[in-house]
C-alpha atoms as a PDB file:
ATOM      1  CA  UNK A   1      42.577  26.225 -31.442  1.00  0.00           C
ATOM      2  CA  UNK A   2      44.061  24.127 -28.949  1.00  0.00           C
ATOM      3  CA  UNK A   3      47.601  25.680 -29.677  1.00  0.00           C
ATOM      4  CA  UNK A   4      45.833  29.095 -29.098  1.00  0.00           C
ATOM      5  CA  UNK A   5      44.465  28.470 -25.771  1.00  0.00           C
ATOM      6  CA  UNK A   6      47.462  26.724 -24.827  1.00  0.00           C
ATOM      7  CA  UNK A   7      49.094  29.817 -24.876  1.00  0.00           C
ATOM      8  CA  UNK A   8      46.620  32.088 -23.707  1.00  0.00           C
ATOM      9  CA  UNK A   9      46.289  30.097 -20.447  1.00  0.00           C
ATOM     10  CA  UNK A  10      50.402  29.992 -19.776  1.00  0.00           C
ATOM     11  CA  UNK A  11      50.621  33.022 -19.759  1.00  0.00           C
ATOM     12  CA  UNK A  12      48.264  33.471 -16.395  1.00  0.00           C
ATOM     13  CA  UNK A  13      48.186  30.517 -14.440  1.00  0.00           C
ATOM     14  CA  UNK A  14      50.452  27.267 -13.510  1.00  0.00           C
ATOM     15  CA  UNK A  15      48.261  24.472 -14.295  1.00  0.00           C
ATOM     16  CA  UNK A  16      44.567  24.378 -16.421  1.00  0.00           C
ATOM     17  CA  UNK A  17      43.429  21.260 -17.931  1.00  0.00           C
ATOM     18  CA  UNK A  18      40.333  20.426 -20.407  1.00  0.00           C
ATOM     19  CA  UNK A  19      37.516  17.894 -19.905  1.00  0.00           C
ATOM     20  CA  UNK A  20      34.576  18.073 -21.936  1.00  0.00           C
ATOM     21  CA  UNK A  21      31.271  19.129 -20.377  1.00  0.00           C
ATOM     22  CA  UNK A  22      29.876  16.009 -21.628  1.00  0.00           C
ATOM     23  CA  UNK A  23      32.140  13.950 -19.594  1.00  0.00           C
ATOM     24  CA  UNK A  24      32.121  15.961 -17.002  1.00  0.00           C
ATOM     25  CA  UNK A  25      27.892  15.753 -16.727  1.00  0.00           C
ATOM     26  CA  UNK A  26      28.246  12.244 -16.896  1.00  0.00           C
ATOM     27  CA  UNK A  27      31.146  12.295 -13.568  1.00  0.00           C
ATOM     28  CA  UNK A  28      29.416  15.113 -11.591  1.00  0.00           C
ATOM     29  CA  UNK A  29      28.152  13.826  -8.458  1.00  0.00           C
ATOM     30  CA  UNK A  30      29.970  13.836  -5.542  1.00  0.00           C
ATOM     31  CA  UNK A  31      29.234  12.739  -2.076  1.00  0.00           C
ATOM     32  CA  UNK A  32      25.898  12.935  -2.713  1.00  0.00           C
ATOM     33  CA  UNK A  33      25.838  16.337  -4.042  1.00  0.00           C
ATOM     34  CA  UNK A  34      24.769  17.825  -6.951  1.00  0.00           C
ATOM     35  CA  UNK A  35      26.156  21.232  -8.892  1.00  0.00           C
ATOM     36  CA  UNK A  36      24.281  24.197  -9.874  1.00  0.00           C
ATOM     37  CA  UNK A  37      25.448  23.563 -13.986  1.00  0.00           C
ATOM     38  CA  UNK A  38      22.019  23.617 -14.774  1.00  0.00           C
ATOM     39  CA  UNK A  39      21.634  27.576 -13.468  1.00  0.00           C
ATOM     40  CA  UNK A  40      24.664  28.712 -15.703  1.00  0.00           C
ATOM     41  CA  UNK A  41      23.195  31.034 -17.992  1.00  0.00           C
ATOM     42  CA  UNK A  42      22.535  29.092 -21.577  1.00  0.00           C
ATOM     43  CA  UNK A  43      24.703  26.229 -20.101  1.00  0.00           C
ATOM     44  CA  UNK A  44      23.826  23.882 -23.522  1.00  0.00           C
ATOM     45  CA  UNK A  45      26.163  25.922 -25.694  1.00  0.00           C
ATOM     46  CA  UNK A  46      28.993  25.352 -23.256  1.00  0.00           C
ATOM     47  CA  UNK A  47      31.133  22.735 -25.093  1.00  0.00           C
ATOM     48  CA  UNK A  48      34.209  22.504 -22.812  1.00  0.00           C
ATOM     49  CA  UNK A  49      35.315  23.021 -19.080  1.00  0.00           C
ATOM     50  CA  UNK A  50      39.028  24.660 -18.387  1.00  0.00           C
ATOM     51  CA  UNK A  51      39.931  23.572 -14.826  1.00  0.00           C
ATOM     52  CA  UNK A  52      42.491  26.061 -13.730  1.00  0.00           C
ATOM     53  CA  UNK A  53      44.874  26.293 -10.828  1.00  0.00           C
ATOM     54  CA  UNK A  54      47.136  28.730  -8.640  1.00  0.00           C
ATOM     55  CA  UNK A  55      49.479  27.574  -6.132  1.00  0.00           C
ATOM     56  CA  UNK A  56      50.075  28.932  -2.991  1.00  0.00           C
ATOM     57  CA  UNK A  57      53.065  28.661  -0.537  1.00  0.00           C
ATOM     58  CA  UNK A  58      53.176  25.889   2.241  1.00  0.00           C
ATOM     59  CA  UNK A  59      55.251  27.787   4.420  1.00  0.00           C
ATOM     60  CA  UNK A  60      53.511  29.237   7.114  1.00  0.00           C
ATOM     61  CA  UNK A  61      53.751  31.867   9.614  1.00  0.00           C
ATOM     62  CA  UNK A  62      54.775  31.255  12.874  1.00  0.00           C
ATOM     63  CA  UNK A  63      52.384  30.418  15.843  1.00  0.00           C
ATOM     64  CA  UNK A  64      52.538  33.088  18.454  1.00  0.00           C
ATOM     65  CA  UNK A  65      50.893  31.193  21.652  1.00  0.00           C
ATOM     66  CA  UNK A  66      48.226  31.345  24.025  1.00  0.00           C
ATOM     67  CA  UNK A  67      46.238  34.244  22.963  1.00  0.00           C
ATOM     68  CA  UNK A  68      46.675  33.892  19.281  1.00  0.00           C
ATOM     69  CA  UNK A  69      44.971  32.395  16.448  1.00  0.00           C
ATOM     70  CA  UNK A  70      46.290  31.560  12.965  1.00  0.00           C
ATOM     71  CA  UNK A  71      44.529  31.369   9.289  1.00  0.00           C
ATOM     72  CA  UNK A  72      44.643  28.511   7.702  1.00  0.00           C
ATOM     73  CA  UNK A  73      47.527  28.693   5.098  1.00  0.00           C
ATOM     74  CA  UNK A  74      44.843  29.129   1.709  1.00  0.00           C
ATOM     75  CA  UNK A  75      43.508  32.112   3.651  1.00  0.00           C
ATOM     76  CA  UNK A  76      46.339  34.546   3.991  1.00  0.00           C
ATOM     77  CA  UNK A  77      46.519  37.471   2.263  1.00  0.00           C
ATOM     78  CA  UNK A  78      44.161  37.994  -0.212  1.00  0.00           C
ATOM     79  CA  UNK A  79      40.947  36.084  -1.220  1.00  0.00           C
ATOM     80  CA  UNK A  80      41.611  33.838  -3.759  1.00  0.00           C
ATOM     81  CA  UNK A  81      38.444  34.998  -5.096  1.00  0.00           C
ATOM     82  CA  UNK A  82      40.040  38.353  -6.054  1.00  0.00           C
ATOM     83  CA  UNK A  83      42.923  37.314  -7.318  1.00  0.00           C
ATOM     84  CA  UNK A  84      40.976  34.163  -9.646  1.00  0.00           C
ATOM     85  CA  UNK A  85      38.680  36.954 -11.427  1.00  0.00           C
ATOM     86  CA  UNK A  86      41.790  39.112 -11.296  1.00  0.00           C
ATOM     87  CA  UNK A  87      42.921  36.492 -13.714  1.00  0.00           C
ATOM     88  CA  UNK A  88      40.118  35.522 -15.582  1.00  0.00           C
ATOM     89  CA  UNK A  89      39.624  39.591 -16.608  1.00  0.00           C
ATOM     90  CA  UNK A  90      43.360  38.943 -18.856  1.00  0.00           C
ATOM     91  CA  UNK A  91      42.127  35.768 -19.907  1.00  0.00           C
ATOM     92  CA  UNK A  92      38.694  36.435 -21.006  1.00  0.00           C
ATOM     93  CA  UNK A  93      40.393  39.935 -23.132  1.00  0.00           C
ATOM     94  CA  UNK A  94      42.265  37.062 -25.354  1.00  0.00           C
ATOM     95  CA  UNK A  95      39.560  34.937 -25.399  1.00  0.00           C
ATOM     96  CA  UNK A  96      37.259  37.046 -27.183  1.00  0.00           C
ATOM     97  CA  UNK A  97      40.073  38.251 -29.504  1.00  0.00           C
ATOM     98  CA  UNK A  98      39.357  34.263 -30.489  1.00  0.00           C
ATOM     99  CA  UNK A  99      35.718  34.536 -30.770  1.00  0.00           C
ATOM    100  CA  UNK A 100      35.609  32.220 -27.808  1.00  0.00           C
ATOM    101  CA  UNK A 101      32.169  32.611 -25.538  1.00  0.00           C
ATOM    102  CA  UNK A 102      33.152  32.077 -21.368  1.00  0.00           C
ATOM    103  CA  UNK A 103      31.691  31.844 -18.383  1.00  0.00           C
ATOM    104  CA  UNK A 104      33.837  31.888 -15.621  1.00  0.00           C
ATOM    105  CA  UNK A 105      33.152  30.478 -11.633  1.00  0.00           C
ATOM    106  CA  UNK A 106      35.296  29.928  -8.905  1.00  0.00           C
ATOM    107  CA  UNK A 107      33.862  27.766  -5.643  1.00  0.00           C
ATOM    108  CA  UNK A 108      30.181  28.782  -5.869  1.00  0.00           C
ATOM    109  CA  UNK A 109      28.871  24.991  -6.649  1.00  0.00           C
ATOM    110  CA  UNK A 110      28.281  26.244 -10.677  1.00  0.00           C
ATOM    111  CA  UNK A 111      30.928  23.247 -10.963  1.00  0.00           C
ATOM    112  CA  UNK A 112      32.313  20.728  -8.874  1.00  0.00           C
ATOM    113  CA  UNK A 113      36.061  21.964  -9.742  1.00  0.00           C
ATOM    114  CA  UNK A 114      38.003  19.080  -7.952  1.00  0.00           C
ATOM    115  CA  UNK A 115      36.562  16.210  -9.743  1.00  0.00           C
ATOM    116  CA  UNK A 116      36.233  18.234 -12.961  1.00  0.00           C
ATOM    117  CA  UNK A 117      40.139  18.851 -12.375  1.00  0.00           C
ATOM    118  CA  UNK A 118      40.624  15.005 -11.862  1.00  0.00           C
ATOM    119  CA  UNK A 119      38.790  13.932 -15.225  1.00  0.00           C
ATOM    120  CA  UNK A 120      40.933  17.034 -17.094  1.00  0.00           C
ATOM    121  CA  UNK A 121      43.787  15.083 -15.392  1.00  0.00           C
ATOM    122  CA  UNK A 122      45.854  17.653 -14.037  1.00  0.00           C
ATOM    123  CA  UNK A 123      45.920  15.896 -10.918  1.00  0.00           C
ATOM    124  CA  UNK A 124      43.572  12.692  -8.502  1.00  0.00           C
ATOM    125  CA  UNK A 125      41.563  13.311  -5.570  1.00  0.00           C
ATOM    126  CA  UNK A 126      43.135  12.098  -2.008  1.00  0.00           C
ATOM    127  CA  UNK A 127      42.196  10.473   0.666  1.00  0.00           C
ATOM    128  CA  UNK A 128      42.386  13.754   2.576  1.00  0.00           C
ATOM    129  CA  UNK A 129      39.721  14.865  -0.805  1.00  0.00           C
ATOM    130  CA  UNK A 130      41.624  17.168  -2.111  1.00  0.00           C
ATOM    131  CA  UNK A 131      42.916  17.355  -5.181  1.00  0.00           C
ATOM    132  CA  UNK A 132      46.680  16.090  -5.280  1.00  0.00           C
ATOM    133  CA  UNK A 133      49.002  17.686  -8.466  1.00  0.00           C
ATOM    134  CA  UNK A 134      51.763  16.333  -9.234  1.00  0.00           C
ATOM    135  CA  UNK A 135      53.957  19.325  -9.323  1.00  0.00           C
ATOM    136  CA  UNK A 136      52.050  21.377  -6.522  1.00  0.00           C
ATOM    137  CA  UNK A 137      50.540  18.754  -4.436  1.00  0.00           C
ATOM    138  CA  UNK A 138      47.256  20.089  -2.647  1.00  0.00           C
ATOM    139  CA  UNK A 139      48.675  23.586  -2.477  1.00  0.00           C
ATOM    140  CA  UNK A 140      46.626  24.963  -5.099  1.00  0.00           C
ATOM    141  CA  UNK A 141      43.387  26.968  -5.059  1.00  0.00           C
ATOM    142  CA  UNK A 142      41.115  25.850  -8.627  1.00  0.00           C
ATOM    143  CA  UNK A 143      38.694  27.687 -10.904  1.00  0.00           C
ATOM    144  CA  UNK A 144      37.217  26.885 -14.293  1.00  0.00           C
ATOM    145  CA  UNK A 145      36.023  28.761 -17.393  1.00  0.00           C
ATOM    146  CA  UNK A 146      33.357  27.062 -19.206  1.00  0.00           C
ATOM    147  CA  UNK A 147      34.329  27.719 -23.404  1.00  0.00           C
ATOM    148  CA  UNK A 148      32.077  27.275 -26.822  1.00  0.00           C
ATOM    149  CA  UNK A 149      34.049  25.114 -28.359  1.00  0.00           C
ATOM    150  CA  UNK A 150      35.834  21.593 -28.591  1.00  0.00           C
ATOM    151  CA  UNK A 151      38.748  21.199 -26.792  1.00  0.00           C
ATOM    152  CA  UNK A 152      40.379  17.288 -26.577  1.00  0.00           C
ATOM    153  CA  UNK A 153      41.898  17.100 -23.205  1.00  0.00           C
ATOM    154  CA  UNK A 154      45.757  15.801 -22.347  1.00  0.00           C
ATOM    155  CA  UNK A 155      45.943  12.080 -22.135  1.00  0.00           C
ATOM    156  CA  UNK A 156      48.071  11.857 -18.588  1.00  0.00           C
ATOM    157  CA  UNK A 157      48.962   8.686 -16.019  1.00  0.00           C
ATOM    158  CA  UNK A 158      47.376   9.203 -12.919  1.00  0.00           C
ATOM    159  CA  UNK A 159      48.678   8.928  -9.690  1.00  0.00           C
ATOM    160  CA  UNK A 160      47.271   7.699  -6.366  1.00  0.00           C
ATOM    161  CA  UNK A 161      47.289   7.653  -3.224  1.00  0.00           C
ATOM    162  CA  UNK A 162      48.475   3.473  -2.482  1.00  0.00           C
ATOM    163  CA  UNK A 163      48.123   2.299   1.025  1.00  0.00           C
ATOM    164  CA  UNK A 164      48.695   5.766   2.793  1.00  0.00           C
ATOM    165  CA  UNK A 165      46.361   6.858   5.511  1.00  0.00           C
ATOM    166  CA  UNK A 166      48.645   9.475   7.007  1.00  0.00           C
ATOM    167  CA  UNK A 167      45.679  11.901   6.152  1.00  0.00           C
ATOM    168  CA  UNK A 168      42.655   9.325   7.211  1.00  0.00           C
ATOM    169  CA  UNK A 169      45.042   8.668  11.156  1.00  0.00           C
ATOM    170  CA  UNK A 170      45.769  12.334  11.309  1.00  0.00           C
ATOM    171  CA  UNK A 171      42.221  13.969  11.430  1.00  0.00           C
ATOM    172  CA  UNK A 172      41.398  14.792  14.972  1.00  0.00           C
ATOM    173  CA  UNK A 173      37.588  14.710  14.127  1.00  0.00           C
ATOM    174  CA  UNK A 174      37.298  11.462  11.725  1.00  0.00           C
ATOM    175  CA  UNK A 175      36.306  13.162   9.005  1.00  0.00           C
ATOM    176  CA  UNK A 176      37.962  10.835   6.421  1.00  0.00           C
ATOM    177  CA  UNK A 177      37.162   7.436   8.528  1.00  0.00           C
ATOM    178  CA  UNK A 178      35.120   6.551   5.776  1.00  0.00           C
ATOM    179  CA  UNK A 179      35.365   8.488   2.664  1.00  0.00           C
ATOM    180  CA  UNK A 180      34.765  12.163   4.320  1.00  0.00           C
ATOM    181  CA  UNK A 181      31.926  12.973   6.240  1.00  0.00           C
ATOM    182  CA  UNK A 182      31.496  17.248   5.666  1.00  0.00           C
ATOM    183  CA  UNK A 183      30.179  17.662   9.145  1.00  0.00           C
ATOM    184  CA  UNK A 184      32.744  16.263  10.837  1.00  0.00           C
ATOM    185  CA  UNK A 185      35.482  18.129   8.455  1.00  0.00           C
ATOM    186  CA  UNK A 186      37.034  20.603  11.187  1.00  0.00           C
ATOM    187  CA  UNK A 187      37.115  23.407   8.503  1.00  0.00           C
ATOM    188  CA  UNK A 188      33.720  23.351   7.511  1.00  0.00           C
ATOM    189  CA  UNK A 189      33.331  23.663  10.828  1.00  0.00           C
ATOM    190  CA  UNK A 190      35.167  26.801  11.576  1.00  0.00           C
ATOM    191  CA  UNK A 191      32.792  28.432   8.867  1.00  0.00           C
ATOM    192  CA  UNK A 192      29.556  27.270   9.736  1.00  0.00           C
ATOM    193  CA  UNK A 193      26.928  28.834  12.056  1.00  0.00           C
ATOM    194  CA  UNK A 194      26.168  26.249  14.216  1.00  0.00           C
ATOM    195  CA  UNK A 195      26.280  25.337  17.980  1.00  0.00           C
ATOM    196  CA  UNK A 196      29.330  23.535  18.403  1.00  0.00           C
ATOM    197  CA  UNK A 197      29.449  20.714  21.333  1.00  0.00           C
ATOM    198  CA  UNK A 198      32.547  20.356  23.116  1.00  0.00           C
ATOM    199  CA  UNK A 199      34.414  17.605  21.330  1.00  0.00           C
ATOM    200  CA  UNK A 200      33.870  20.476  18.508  1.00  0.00           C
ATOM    201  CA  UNK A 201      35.156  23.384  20.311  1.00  0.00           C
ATOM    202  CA  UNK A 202      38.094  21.362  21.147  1.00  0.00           C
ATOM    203  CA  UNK A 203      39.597  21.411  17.618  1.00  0.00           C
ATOM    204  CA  UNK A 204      40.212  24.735  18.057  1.00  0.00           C
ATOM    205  CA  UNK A 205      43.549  24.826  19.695  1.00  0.00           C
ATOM    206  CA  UNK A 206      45.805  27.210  17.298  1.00  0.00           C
ATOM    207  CA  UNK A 207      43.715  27.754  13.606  1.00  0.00           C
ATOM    208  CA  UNK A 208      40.957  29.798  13.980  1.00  0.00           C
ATOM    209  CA  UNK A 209      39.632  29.094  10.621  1.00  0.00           C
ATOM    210  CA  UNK A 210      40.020  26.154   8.298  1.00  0.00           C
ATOM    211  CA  UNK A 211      42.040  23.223   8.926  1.00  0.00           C
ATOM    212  CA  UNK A 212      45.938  22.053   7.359  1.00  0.00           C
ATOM    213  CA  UNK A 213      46.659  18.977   9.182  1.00  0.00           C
ATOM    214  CA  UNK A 214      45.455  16.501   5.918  1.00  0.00           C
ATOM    215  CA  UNK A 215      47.937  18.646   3.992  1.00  0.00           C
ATOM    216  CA  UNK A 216      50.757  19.049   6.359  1.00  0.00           C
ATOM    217  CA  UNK A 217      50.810  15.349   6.551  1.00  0.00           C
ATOM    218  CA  UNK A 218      50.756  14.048   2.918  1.00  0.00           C
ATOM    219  CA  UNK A 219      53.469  12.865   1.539  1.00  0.00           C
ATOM    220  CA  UNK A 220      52.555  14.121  -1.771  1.00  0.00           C
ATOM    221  CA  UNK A 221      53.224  17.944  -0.460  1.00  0.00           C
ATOM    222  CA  UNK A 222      56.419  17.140   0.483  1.00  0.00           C
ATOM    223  CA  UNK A 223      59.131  19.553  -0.475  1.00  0.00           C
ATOM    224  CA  UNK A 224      55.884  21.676  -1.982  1.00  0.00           C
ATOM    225  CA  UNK A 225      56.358  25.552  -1.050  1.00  0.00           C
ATOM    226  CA  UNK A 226      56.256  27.534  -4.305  1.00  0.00           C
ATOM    227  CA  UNK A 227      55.977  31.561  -3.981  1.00  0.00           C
ATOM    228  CA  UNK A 228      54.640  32.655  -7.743  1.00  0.00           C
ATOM    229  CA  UNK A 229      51.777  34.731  -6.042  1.00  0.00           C
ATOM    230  CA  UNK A 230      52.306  38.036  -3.970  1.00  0.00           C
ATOM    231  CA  UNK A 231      48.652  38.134  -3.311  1.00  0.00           C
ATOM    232  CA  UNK A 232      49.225  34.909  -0.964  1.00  0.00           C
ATOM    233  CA  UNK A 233      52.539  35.980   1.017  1.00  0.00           C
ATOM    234  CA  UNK A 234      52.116  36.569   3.957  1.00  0.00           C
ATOM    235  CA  UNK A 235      50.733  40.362   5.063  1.00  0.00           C
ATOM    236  CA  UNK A 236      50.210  40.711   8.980  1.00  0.00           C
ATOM    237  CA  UNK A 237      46.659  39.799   9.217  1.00  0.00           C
ATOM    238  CA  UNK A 238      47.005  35.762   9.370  1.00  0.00           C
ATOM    239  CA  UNK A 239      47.807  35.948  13.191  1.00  0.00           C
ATOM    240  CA  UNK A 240      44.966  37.141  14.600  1.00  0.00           C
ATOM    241  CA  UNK A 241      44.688  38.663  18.761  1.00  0.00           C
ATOM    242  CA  UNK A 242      41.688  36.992  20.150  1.00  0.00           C
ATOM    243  CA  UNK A 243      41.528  39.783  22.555  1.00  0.00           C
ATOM    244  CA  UNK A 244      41.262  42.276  19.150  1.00  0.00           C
ATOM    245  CA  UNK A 245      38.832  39.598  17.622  1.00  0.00           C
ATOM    246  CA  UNK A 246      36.529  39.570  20.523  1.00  0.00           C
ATOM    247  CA  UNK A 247      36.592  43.726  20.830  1.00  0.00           C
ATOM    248  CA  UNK A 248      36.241  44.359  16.997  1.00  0.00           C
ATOM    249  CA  UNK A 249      33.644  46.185  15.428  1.00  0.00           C
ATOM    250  CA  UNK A 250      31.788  44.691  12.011  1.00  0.00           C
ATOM    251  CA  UNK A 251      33.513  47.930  10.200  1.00  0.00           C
ATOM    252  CA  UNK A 252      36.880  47.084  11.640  1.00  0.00           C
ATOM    253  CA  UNK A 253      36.366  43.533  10.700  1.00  0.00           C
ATOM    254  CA  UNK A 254      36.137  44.832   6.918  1.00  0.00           C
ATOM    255  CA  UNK A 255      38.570  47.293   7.168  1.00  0.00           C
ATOM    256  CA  UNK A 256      41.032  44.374   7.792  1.00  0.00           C
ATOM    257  CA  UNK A 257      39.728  41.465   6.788  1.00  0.00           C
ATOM    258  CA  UNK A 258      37.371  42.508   4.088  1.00  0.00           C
ATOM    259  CA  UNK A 259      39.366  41.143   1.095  1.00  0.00           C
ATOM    260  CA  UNK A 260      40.592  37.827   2.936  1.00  0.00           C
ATOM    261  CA  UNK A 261      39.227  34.760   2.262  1.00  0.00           C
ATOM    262  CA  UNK A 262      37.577  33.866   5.824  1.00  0.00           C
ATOM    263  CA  UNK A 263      35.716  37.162   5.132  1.00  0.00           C
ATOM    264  CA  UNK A 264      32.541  35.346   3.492  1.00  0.00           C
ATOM    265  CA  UNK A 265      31.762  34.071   7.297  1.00  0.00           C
ATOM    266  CA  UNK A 266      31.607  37.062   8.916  1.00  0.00           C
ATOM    267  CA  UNK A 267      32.829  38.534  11.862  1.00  0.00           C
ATOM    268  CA  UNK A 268      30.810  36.444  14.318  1.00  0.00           C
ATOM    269  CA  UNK A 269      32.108  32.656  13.097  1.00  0.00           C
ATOM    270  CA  UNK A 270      35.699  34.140  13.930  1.00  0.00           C
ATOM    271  CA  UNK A 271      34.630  35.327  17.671  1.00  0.00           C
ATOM    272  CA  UNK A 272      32.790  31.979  17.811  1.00  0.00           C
ATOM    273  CA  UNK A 273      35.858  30.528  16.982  1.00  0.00           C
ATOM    274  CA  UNK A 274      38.128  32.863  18.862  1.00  0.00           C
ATOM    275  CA  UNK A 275      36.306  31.716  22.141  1.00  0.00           C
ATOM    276  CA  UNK A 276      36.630  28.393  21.584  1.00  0.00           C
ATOM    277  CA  UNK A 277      40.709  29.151  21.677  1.00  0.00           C
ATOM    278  CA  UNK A 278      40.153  31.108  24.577  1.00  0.00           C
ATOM    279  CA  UNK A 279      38.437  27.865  26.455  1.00  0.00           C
ATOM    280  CA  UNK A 280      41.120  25.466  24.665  1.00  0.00           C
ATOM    281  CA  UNK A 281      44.281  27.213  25.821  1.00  0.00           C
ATOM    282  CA  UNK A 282      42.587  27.872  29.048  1.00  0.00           C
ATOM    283  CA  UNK A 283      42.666  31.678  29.484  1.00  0.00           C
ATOM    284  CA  UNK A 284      40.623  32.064  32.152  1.00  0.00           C
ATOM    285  CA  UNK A 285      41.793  36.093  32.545  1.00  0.00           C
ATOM    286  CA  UNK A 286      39.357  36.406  29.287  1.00  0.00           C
ATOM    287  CA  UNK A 287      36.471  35.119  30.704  1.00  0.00           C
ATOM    288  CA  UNK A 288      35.333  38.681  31.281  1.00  0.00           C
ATOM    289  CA  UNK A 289      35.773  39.163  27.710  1.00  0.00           C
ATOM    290  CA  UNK A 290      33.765  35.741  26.924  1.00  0.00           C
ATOM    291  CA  UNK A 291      30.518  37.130  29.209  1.00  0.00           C
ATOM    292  CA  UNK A 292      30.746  40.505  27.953  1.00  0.00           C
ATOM    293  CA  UNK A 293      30.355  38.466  24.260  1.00  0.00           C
ATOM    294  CA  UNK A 294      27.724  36.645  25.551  1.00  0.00           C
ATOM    295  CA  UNK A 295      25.647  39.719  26.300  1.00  0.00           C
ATOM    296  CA  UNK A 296      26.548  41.745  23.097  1.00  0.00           C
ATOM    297  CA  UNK A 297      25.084  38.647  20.987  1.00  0.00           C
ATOM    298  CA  UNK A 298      22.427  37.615  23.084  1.00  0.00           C
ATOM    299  CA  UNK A 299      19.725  37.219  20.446  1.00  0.00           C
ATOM    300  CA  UNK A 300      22.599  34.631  18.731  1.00  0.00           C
ATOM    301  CA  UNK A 301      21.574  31.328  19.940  1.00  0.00           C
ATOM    302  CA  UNK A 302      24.474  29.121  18.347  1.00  0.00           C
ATOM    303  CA  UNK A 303      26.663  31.799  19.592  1.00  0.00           C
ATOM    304  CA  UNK A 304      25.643  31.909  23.193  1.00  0.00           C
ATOM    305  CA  UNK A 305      25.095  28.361  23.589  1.00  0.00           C
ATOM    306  CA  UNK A 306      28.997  27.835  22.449  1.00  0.00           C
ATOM    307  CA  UNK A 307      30.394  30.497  24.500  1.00  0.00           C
ATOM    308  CA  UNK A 308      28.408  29.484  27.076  1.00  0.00           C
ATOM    309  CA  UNK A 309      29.767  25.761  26.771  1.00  0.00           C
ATOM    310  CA  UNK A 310      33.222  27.689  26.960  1.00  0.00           C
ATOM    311  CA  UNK A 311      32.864  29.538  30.188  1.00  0.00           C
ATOM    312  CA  UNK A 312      31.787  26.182  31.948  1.00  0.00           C
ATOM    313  CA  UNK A 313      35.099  25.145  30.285  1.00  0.00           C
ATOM    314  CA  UNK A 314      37.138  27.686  32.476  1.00  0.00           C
ATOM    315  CA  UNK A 315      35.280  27.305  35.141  1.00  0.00           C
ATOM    316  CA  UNK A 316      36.826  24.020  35.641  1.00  0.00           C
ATOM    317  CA  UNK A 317      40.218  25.571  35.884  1.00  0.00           C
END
């Protein structure tokens, strides 16, 4: 059976590992967290976890300046969440062909995918948290499909991280000082919907949502940039106009962004985010645009307490 699935699961994605759920129960907590594994409908006949991953390209698209924004490279293009179930359709069409029951999930907490990745040993978890391959470094996006059956997983020698802190010096906002503190993690922060203070609203200088720098600094992604994924070249929408951002309607937000990844935050974390740039690179010419923001979202209150924080910001120049 092995054999089978070995070849079912080449066929549509780079790397998958196995870890049984028992194992995996027994592993599942981290940072304090727990998963939802519980909720997955008639969980107890689940008998195996396949971790599975797609890489995306490291290269990324050039800055533009003052003005501009940039996603953060796992967001161009398409939402990974499309193109995972995309994949899981072809898989799950084979997998019943082998009398196999599945239950597929991809990042909604059903199961903590890094660390189940880790104990299927397709790659460690960082410093930077993230879960380092060996082949594809960080630059993969992860999903698993929960299976009826027994499946041993690969015996493998992990690899670690040694005495590198490139990751751990590199954060602007500390987040990995000590393990990794989520709130101070600048791209949870450029999808929450909070009031950001003003150390906050500084990280946003160029990347309007998420964060890179962890990656773009590990030696483990070195040399990394494999393109085995049209869905996450590059198509026109990663540089965003804050001046377009600010203007745009909720149905011209979809229209455009409605099958990206930074999509699940909605329009108004982006213009949140967007005037935080504007403050950052000092544009005082879209102050108008800031106030008229204000106004529009008035009833927002971590909005307008941000933007407000950001016109006091120009003000100064």
């Amino acid at each position: 059976m092995k054999e089978q699935l070995i070849n079912v699961l080449s066929k549509h994605v780079e790397v998958f590992g196995f870890v049984s759920t028992s194992e995996y129960l027994g592993n599942r907590f981290l940072h304090g967290k727990e998963d939802s594994f519980e909720r997955i409908p008639n969980f107890k006949q689940y008998k195996t976890i396949i971790v599975l991953g797609l890489s995306y390209p490291s290269e990324e698209v050039k800055y533009q300046g003052k003005g501009y924004g940039v996603l953060s490279r796992y967001s161009y293009n398409t939402d990974y969440h499309l193109v995972f179930k995309k994949v899981f359709k072809e898989i799950e069409k084979e997998l019943d062909e082998l009398k196999i029951k599945s239950h597929f999930s991809v990042d909604v907490s059903d199961i903590f995918e890094k660390q189940a990745a880790s104990l299927a040993n397709i790659g460690y978890i960082g410093k930077n948290q993230l879960l380092i391959n060996k082949k594809y470094g960080t630059y993969m996006n992860l999903a698993t499909i929960l299976i009826d059956v027994d499946i041993a997983k690969n015996i493998a020698v992990q690899d670690d991280c040694g005495d590198c802190t490139l990751c751990i010096d590199a954060c602007p906002s500390g987040a990995l000082d000590d393990g990794f503190s989520r709130s101070k993690c600048i791209s949870d922060i450029s999808q929450e919907k909070n009031v950001l203070d003003e150390e906050e609203i500084s990280y946003f200088k160029e990347v309007i949502y998420g964060c890179d720098i962890c990656q773009q600094v590990c030696p483990k992604n070195q040399g990394i940039d494999f393109h085995l994924h049209p869905e996450y070249e590059p198509s026109g929408i990663e540089s965003i106009d804050l001046t377009e951002l600010l203007d745009m309607t909720n149905k011209q937000y979809k229209n455009k962004y409605g099958n990206n990844a930074s999509s699940w935050t909605g329009l108004l974390v982006l213009k949140r985010n967007a005037v935080c740039m504007i403050g950052n690179q000092r544009l005082v010419k879209m102050k108008t645009n800031v106030l008229k923001s204000i106004d529009k979202y008035k009833d927002v209150s971590w909005y307008n307490e941000t933007a407000n924080k950001v016109i006091k910001i120009l003000e100064r120049e």
